[in-house]
N, C-alpha and C. Protein backbone atom coordinates (compact mmCIF):
# COMPACT_ATOMS: atom_id res chain seq x y z
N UNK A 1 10.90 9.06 33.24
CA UNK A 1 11.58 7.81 33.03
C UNK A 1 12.95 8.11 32.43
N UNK A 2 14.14 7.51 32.88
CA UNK A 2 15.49 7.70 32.71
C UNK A 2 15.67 7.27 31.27
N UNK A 3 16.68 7.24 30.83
CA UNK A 3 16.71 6.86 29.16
C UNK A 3 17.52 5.62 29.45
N UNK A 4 18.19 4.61 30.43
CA UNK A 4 18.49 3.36 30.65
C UNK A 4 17.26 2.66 31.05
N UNK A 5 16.36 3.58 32.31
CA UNK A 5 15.33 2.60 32.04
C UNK A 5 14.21 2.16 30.70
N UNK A 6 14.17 3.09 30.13
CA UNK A 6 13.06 3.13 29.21
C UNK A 6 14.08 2.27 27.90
N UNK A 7 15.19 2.43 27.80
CA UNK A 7 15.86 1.34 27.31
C UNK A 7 16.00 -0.20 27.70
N UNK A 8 15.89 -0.79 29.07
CA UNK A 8 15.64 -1.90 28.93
C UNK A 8 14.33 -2.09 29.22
N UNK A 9 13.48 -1.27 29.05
CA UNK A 9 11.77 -1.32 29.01
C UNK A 9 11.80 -1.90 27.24
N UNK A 10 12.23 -1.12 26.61
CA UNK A 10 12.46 -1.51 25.32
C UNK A 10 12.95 -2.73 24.60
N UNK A 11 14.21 -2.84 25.16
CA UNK A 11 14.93 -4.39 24.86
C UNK A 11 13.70 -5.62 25.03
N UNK A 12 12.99 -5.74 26.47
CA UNK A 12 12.45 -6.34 27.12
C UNK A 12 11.20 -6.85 26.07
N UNK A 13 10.79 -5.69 25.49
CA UNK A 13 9.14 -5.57 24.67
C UNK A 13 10.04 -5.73 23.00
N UNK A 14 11.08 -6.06 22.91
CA UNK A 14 11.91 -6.64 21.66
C UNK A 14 11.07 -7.68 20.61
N UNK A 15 10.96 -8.93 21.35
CA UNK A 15 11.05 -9.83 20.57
C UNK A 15 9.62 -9.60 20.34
N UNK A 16 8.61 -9.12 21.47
CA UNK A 16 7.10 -9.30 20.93
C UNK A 16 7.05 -8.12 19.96
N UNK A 17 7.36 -7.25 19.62
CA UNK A 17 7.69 -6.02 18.74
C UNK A 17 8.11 -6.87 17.48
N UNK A 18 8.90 -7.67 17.50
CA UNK A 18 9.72 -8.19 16.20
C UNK A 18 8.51 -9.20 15.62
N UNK A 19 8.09 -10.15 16.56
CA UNK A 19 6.66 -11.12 16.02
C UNK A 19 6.00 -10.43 15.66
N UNK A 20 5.20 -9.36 16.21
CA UNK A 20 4.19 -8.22 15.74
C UNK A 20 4.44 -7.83 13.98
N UNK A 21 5.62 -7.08 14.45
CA UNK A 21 5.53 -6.69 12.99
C UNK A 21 5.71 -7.67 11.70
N UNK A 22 6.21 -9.01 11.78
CA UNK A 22 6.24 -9.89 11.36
C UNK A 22 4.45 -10.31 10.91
N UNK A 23 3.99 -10.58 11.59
CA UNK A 23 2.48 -10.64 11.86
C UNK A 23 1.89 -9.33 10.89
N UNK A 24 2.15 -8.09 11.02
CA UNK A 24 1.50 -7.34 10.19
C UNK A 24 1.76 -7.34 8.89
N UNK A 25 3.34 -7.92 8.51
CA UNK A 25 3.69 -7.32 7.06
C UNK A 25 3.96 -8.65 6.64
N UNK A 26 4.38 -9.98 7.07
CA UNK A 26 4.21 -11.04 6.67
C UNK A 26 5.35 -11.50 5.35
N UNK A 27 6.41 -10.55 6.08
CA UNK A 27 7.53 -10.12 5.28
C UNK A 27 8.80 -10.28 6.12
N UNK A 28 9.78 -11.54 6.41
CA UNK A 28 10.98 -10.80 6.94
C UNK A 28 11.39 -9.48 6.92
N UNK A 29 12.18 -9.09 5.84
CA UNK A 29 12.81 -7.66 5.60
C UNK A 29 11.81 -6.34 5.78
N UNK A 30 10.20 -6.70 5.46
CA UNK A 30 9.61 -5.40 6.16
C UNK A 30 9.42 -5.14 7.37
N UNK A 31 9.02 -6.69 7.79
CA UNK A 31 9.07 -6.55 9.70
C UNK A 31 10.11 -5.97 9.97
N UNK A 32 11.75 -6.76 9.52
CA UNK A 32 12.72 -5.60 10.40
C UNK A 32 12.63 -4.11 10.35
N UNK A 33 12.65 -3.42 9.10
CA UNK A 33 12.32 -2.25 8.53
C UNK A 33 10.83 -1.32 8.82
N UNK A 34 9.80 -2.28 9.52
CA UNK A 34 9.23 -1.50 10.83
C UNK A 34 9.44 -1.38 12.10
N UNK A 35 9.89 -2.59 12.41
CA UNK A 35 10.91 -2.73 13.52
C UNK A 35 11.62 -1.68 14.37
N UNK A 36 12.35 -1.55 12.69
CA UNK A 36 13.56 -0.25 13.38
C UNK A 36 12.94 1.03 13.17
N UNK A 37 11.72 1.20 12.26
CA UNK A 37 10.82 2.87 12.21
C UNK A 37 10.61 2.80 13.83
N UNK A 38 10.06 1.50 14.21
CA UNK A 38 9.51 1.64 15.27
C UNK A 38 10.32 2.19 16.62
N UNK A 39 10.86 1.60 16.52
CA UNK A 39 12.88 1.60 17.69
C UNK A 39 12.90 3.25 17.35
N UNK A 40 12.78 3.44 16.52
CA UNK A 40 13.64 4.96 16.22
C UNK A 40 12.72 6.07 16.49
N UNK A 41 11.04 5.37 16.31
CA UNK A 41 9.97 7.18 16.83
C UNK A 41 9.70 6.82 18.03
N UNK A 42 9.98 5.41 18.58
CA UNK A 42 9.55 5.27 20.38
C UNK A 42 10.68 5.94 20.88
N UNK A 43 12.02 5.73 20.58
CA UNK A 43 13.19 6.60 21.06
C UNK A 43 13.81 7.76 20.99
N UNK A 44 12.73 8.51 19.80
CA UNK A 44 12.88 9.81 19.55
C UNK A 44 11.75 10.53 20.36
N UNK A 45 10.88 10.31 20.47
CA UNK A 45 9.63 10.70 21.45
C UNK A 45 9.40 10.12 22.95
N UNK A 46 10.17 9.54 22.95
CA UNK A 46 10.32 8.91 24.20
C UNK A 46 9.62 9.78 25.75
N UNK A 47 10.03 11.32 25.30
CA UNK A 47 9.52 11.97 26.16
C UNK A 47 8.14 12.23 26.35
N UNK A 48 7.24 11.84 25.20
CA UNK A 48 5.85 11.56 25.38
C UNK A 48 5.21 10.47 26.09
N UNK A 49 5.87 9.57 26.35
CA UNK A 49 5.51 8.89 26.88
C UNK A 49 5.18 9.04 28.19
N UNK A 50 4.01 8.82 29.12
CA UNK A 50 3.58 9.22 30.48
C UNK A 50 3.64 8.01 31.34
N UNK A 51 4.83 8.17 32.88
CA UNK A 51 4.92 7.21 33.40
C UNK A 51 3.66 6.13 33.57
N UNK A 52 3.40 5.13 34.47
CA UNK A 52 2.61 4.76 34.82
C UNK A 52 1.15 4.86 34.10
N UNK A 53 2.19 4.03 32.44
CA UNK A 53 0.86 4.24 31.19
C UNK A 53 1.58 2.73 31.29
N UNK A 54 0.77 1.82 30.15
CA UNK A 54 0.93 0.93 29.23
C UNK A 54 1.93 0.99 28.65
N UNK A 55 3.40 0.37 28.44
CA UNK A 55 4.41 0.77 27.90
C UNK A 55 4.41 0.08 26.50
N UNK A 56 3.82 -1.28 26.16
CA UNK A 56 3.47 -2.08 25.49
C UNK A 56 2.08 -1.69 24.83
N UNK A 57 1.59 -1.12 25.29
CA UNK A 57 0.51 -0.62 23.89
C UNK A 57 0.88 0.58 23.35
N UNK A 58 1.56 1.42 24.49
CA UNK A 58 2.52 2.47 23.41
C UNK A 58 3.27 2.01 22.48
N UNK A 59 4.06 1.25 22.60
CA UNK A 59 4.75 0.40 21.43
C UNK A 59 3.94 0.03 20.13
N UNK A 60 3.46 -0.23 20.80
CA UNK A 60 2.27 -1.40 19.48
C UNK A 60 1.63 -0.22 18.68
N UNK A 61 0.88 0.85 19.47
CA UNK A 61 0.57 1.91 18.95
C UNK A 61 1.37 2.48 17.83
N UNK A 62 2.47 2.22 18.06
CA UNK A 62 3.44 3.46 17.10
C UNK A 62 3.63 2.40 16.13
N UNK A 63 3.69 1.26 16.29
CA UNK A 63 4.11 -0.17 15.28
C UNK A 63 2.74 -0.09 14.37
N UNK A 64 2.19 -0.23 14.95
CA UNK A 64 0.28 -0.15 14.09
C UNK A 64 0.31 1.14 13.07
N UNK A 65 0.38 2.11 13.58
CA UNK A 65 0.56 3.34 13.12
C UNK A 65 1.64 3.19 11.98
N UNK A 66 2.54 3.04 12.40
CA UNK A 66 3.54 3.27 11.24
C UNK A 66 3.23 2.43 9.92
N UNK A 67 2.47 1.16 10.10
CA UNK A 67 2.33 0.26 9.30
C UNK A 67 1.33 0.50 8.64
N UNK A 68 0.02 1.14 9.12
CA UNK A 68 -1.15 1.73 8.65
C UNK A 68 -0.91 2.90 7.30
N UNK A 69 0.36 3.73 7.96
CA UNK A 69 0.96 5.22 7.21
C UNK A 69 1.34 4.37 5.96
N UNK A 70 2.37 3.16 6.52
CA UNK A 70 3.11 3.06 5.22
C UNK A 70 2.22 2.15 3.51
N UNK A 71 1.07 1.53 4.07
CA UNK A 71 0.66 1.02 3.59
C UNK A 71 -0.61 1.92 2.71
N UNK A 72 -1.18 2.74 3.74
CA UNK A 72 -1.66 3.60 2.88
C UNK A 72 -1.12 4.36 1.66
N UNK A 73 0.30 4.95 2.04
CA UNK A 73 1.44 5.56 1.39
C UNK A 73 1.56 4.68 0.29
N UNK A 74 1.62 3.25 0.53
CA UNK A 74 1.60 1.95 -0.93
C UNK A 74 0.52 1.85 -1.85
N UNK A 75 -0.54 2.33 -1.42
CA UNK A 75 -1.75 2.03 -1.99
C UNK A 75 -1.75 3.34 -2.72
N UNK A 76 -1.36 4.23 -2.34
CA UNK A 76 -1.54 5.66 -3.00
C UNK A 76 -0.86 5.85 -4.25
N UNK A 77 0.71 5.06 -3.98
CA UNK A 77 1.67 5.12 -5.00
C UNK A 77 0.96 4.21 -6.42
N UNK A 78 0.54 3.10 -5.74
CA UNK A 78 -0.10 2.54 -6.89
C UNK A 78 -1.47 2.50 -7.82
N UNK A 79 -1.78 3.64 -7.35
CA UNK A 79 -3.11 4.59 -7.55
C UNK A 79 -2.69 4.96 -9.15
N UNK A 80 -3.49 4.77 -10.55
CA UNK A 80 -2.77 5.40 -11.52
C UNK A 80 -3.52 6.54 -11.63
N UNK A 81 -3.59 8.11 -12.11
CA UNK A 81 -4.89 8.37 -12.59
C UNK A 81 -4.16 9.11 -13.74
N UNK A 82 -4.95 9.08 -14.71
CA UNK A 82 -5.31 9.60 -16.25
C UNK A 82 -5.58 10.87 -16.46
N UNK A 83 -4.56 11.48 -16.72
CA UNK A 83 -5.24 13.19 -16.08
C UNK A 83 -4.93 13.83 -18.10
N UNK A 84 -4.80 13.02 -18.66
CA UNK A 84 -4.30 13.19 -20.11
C UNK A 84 -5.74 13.50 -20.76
N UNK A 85 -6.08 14.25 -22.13
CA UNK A 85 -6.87 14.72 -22.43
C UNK A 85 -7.08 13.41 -23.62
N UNK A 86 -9.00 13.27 -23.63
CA UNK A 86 -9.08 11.98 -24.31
C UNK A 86 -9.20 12.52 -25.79
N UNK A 87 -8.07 11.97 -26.73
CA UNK A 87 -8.15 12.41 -28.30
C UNK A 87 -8.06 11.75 -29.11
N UNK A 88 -8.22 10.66 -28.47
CA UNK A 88 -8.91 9.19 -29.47
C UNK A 88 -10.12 8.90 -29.07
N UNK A 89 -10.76 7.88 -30.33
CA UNK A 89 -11.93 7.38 -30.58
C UNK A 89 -12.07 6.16 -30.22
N UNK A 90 -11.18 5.61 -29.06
CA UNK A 90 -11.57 3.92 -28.83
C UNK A 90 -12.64 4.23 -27.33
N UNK A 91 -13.27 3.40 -27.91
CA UNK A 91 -14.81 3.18 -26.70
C UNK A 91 -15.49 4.26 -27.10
N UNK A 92 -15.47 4.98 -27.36
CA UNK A 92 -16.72 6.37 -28.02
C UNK A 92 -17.56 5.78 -28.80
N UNK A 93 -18.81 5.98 -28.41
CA UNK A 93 -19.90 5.82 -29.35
C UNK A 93 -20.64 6.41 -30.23
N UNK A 94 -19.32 7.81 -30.13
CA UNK A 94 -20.53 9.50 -31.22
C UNK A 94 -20.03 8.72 -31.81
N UNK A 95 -18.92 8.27 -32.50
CA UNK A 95 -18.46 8.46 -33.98
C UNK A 95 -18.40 6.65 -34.36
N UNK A 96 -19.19 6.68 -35.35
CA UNK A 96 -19.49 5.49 -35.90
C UNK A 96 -19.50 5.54 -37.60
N UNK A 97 -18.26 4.59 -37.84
CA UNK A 97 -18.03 4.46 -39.30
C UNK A 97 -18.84 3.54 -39.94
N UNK A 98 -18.98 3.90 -40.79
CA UNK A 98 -20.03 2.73 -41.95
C UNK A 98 -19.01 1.97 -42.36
N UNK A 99 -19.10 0.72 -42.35
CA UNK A 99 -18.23 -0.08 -43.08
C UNK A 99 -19.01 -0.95 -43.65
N UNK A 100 -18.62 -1.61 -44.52
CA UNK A 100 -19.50 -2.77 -45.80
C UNK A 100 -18.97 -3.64 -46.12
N UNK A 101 -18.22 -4.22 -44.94
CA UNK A 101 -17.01 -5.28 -45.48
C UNK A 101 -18.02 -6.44 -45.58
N UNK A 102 -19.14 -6.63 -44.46
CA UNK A 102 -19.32 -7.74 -44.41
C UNK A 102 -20.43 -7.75 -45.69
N UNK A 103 -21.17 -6.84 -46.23
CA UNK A 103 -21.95 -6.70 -47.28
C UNK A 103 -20.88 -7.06 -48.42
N UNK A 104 -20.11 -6.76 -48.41
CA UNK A 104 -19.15 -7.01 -49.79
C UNK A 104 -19.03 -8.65 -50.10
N UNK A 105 -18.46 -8.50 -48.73
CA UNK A 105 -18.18 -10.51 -48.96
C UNK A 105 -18.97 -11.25 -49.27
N UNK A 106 -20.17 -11.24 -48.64
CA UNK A 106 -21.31 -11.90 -48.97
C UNK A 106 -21.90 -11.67 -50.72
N UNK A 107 -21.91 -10.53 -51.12
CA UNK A 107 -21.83 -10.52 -52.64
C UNK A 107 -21.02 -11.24 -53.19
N UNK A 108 -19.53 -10.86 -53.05
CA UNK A 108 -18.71 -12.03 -53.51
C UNK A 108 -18.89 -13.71 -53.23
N UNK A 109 -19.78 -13.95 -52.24
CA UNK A 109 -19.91 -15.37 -51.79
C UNK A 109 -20.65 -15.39 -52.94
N UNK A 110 -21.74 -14.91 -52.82
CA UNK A 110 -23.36 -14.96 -53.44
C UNK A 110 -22.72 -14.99 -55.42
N UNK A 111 -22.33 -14.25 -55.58
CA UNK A 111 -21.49 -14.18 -57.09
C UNK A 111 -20.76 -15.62 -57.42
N UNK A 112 -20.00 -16.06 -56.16
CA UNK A 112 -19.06 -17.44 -56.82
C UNK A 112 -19.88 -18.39 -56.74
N UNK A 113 -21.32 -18.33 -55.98
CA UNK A 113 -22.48 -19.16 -55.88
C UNK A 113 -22.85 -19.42 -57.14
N UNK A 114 -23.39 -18.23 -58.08
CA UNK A 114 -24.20 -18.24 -59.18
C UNK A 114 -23.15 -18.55 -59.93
């Protein structure tokens, strides 16, 4: 496939490419911004593509894909993990202080009683 044809193969599969990704990210500015990932690895690989395939699920393919990568890639970033060594005592249950506050008060109640 010539690189004019597979260019207005492209133009052509535009606007359903632009709804699509709209549809996946539910985002103006990310749809465009898969949009154009998309425009840019269908036209960089272009040569993978095998005539007398689906030209439109190749598309969609690489649109799906990219959106799958990037979102995983989002979920990862916001992953926290705690890799810090634990050297406090909050939530531990070895170490348990005696305290007598509430024994105290109650004497003092019991005292301003009598």
């Amino acid at each position: 496939m010539s690189t004019v044809e597979f260019t207005n193969r492209f133009d052509q599969m535009a606007n359903l490419l632009q709804s699509f990704a709209y549809n996946l990210t539910k985002n103006t500015e990310d749809a465009k911004d898969l949009f154009q990932e998309t425009a840019f690895r269908a036209i960089t690989n272009r040569d993978k593509f095998r005539p007398d395939t689906n030209f439109k699920a190749w598309l969609f393919t690489i649109m799906k894909n990219i959106f799958i990568n990037n979102y995983r890639r989002l979920v990862k970033a916001n992953t926290i993990m705690d890799s810090t060594d634990n050297m406090y005592y909050i939530n531990s249950g070895s170490t348990i202080v005696a305290n007598r506050a509430e024994s105290d008060i109650m004497m003092k109640e019991l005292g301003r009683m009598i």
